[in-house]
N, C-alpha and C. Protein backbone atom coordinates (compact mmCIF):
# COMPACT_ATOMS: atom_id res chain seq x y z
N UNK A 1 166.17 5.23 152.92
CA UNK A 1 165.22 4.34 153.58
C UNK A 1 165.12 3.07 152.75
N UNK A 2 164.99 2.06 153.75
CA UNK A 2 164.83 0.27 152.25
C UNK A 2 163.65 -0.33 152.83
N UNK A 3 163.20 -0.74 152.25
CA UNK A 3 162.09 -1.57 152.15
C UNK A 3 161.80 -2.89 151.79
N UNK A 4 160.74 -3.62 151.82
CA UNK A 4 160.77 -4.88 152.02
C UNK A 4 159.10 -4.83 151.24
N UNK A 5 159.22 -5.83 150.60
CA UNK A 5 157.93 -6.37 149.81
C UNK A 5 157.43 -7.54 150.21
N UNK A 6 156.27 -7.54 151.07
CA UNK A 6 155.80 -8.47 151.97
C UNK A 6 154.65 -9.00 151.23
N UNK A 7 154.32 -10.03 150.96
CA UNK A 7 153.14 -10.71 150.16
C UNK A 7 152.10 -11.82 150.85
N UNK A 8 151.12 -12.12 150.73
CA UNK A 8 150.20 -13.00 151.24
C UNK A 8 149.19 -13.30 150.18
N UNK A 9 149.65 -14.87 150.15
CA UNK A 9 148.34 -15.50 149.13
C UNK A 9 147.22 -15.64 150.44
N UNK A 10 145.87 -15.36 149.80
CA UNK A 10 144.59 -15.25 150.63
C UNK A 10 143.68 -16.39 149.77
N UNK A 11 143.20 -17.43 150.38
CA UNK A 11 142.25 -18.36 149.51
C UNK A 11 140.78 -17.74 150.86
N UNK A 12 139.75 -17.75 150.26
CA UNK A 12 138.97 -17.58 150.97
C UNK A 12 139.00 -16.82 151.90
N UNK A 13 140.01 -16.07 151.89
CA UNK A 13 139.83 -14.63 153.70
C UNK A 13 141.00 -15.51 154.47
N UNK A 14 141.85 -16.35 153.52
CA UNK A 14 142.24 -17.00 155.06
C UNK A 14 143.72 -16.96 154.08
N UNK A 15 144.78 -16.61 155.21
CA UNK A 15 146.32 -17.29 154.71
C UNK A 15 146.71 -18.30 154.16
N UNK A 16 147.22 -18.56 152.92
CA UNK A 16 147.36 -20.24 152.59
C UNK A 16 149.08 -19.87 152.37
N UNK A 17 149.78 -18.75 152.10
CA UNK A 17 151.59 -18.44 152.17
C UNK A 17 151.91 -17.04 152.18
N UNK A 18 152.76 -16.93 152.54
CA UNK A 18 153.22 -15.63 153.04
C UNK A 18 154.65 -15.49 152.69
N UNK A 19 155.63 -14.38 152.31
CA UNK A 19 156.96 -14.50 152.26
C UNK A 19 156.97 -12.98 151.88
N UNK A 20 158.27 -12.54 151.91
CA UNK A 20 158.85 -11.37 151.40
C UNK A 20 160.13 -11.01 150.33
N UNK A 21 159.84 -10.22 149.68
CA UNK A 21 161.24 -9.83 148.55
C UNK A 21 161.71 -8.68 148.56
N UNK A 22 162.91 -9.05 149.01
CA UNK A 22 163.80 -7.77 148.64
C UNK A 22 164.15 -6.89 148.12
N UNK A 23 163.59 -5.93 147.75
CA UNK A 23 164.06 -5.14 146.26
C UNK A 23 164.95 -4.94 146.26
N UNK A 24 165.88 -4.83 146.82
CA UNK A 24 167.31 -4.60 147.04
C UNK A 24 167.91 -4.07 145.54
N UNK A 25 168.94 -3.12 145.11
CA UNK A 25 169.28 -3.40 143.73
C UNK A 25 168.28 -2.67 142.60
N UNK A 26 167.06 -2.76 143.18
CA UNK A 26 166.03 -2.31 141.97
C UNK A 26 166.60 -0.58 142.38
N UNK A 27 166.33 0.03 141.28
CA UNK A 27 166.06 1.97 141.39
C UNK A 27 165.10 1.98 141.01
N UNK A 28 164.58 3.65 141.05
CA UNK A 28 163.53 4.47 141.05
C UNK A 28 163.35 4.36 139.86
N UNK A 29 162.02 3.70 139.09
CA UNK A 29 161.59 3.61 137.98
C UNK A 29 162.29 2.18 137.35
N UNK A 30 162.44 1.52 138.02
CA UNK A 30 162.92 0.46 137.35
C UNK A 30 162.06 -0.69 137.52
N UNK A 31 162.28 -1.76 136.45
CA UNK A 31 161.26 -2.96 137.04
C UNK A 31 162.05 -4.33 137.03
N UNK A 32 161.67 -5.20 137.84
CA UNK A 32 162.48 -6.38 138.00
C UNK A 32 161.46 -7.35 137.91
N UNK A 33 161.14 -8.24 137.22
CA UNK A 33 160.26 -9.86 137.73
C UNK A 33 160.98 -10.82 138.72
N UNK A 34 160.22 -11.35 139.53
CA UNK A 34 159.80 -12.04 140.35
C UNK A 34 159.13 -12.97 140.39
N UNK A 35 159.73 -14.28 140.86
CA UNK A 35 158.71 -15.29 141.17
C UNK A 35 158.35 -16.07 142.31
N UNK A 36 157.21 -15.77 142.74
CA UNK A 36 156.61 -16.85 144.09
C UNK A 36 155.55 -18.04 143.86
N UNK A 37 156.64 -18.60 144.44
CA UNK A 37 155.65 -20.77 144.08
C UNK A 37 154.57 -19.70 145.12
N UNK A 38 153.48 -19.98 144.65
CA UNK A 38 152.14 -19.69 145.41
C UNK A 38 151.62 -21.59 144.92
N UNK A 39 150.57 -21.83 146.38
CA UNK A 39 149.86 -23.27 146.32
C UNK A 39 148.80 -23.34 145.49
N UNK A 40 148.57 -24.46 144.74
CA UNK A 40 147.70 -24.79 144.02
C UNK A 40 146.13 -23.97 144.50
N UNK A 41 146.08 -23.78 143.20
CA UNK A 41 144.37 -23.02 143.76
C UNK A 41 143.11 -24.05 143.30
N UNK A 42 142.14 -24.14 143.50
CA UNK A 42 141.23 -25.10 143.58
C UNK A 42 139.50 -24.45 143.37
N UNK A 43 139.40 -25.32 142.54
CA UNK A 43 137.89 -24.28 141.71
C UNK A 43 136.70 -24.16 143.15
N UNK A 44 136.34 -22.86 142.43
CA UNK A 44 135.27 -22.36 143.47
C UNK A 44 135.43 -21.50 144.58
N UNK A 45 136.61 -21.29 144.90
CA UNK A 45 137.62 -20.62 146.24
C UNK A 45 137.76 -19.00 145.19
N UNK A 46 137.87 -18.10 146.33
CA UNK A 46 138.03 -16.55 145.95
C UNK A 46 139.61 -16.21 145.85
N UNK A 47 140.23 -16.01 145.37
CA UNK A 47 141.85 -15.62 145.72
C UNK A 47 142.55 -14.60 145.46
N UNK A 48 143.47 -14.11 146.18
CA UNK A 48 144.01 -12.54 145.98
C UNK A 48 145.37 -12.46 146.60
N UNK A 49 145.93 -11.87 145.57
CA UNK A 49 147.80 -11.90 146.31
C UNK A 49 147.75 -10.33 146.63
N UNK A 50 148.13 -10.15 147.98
CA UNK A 50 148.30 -9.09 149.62
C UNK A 50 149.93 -8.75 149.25
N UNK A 51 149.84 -7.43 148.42
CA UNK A 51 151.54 -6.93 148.51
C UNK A 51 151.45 -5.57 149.45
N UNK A 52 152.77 -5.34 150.34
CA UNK A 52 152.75 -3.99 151.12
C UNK A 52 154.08 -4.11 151.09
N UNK A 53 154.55 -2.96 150.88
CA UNK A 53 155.70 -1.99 150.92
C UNK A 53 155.85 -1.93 152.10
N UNK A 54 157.25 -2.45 153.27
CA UNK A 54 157.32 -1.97 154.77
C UNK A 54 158.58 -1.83 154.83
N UNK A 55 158.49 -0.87 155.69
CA UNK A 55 159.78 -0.07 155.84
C UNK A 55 161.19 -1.67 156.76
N UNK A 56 162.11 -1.44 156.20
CA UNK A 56 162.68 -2.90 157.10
C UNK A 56 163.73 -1.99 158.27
N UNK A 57 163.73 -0.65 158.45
CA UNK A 57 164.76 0.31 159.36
C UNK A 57 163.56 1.29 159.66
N UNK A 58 163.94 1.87 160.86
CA UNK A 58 163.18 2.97 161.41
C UNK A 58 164.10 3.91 160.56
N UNK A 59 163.19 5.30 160.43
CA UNK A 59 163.73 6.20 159.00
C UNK A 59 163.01 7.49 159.58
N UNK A 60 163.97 8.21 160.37
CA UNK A 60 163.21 9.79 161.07
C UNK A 60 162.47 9.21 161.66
N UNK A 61 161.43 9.92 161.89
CA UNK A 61 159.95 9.73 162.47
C UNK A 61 158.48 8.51 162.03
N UNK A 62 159.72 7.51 160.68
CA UNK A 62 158.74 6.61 160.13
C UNK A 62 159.48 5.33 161.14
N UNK A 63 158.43 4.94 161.57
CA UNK A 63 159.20 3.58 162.58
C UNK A 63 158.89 2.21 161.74
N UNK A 64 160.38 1.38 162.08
CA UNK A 64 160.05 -0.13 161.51
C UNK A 64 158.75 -0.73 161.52
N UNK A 65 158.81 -1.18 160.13
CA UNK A 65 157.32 -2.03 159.76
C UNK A 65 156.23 -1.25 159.17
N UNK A 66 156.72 0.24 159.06
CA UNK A 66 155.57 1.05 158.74
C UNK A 66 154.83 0.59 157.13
N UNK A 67 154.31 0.22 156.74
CA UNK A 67 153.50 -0.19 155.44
C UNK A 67 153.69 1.49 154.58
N UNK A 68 154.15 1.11 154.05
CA UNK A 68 154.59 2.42 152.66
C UNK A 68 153.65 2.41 151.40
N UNK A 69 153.33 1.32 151.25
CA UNK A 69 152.34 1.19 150.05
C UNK A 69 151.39 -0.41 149.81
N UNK A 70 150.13 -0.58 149.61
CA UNK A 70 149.66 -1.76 149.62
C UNK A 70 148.67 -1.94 148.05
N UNK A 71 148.69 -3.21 147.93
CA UNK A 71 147.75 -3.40 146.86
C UNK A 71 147.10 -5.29 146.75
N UNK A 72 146.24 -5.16 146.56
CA UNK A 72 145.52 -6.60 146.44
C UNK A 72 144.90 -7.06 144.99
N UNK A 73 145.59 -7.51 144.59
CA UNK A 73 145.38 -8.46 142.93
C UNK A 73 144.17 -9.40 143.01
N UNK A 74 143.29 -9.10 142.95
CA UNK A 74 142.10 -10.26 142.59
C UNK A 74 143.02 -11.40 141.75
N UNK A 75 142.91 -12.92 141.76
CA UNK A 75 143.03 -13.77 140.79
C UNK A 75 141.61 -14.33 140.09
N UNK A 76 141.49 -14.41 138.87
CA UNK A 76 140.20 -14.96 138.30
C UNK A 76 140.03 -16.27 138.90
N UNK A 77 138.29 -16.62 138.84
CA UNK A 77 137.80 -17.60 138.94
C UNK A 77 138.26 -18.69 138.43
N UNK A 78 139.04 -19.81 139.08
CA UNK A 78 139.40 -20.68 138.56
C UNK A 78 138.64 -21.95 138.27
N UNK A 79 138.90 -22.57 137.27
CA UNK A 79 137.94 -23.66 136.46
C UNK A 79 138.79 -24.89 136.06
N UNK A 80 138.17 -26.03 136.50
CA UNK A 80 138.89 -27.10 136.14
C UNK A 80 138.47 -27.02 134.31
N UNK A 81 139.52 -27.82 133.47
CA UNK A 81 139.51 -27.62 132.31
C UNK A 81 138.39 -28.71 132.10
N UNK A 82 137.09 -28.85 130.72
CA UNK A 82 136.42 -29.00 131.02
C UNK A 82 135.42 -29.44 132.06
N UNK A 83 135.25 -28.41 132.33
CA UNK A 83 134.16 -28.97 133.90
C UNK A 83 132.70 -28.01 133.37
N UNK A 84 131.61 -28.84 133.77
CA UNK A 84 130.29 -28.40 133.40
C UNK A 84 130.16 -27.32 133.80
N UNK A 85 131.27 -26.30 134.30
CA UNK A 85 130.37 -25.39 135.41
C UNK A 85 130.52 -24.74 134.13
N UNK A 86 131.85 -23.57 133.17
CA UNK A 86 131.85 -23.37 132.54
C UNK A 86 132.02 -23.77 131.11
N UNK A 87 131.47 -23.94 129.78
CA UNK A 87 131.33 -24.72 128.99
C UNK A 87 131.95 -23.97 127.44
N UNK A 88 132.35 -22.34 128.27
CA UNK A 88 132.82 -21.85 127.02
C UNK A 88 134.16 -21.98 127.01
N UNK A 89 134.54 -21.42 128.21
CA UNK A 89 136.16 -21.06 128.66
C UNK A 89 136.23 -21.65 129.86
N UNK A 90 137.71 -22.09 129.97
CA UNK A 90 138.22 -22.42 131.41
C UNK A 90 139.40 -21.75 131.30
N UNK A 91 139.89 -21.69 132.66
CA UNK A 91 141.37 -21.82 132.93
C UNK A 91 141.94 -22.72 133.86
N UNK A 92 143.13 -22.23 133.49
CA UNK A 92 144.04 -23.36 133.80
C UNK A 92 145.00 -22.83 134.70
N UNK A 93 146.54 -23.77 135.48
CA UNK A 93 146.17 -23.41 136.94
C UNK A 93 147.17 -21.96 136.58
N UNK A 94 147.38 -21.68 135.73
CA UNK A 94 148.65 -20.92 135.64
C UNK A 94 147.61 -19.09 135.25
N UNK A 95 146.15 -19.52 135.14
CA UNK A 95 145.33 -18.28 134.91
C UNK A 95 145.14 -18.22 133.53
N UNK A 96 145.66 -19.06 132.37
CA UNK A 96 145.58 -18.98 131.24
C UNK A 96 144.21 -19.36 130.67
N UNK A 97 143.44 -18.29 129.88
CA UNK A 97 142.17 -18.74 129.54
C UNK A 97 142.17 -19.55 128.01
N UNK A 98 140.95 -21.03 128.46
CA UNK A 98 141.14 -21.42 127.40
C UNK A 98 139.99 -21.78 126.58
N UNK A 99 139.69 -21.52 125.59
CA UNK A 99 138.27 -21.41 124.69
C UNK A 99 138.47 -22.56 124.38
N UNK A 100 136.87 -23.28 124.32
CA UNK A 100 136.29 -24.31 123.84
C UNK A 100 135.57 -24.63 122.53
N UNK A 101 136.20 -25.56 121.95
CA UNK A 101 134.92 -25.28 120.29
C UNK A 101 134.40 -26.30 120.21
C-alpha cells in the first residue's frame, strides 16, 4: 500500500497552503527531512501545520484517500522582535526564541 503526506498550513481556522509529499523511498522506521516554504506568519494569528497520511491506491477493502494517520503541530505565538507586547522574549519568523537583556 503507498501513501501520500498531505499538509495544510491553518492561520486562524482558515487555509493559507496546502501541498503534499511523497514518501516514496522512505522504509519502516526510517526518517527523512523535509522542507515546505509555508507563508509568512504575522503576530497575533493562531497557527498549526494539518499532516494526514492518505492512502494514494485503493488497497483491499481500504479505498483511495482513506486518511491512515493525522496530526496537528500547534506553532508558538509569534512576536515581532522587540514589540511591547512581549518584553522578555520574542521570536522570530523561523520560531527561534529570543531573550532580551
Amino acid at each position: 500500500m503507498t501513501s501520500l503526506t498531505e499538509w495544510k498550513f491553518i492561520e486562524d481556522g482558515e487555509v493559507m497552503a496546502e501541498g503534499a509529499l511523497d514518501p516514496e523511498g522512505i522504509e519502516p522506521q526510517q526518517e527523512k527531512v523535509v522542507h515546505v516554504d509555508l507563508p509568512e506568519r504575522k503576530p497575533g494569528k493562531e497557527y498549526f501545520l494539518n499532516l494526514a497520511a492518505v492512502t494514494k491506491e485503493k488497497y483491499g477493502i481500504i479505498d483511495k484517500g482513506t486518511v491512515l494517520a493525522s496530526e496537528q503541530i500547534p506553532f508558538p505565538e509569534y512576536q515581532l522582535r522587540n514589540s511591547p507586547v512581549n518584553q522578555s522574549a520574542s521570536l522570530d519568523r523561523s520560531g527561534a526564541r529570543t531573550a532580551k537583556r
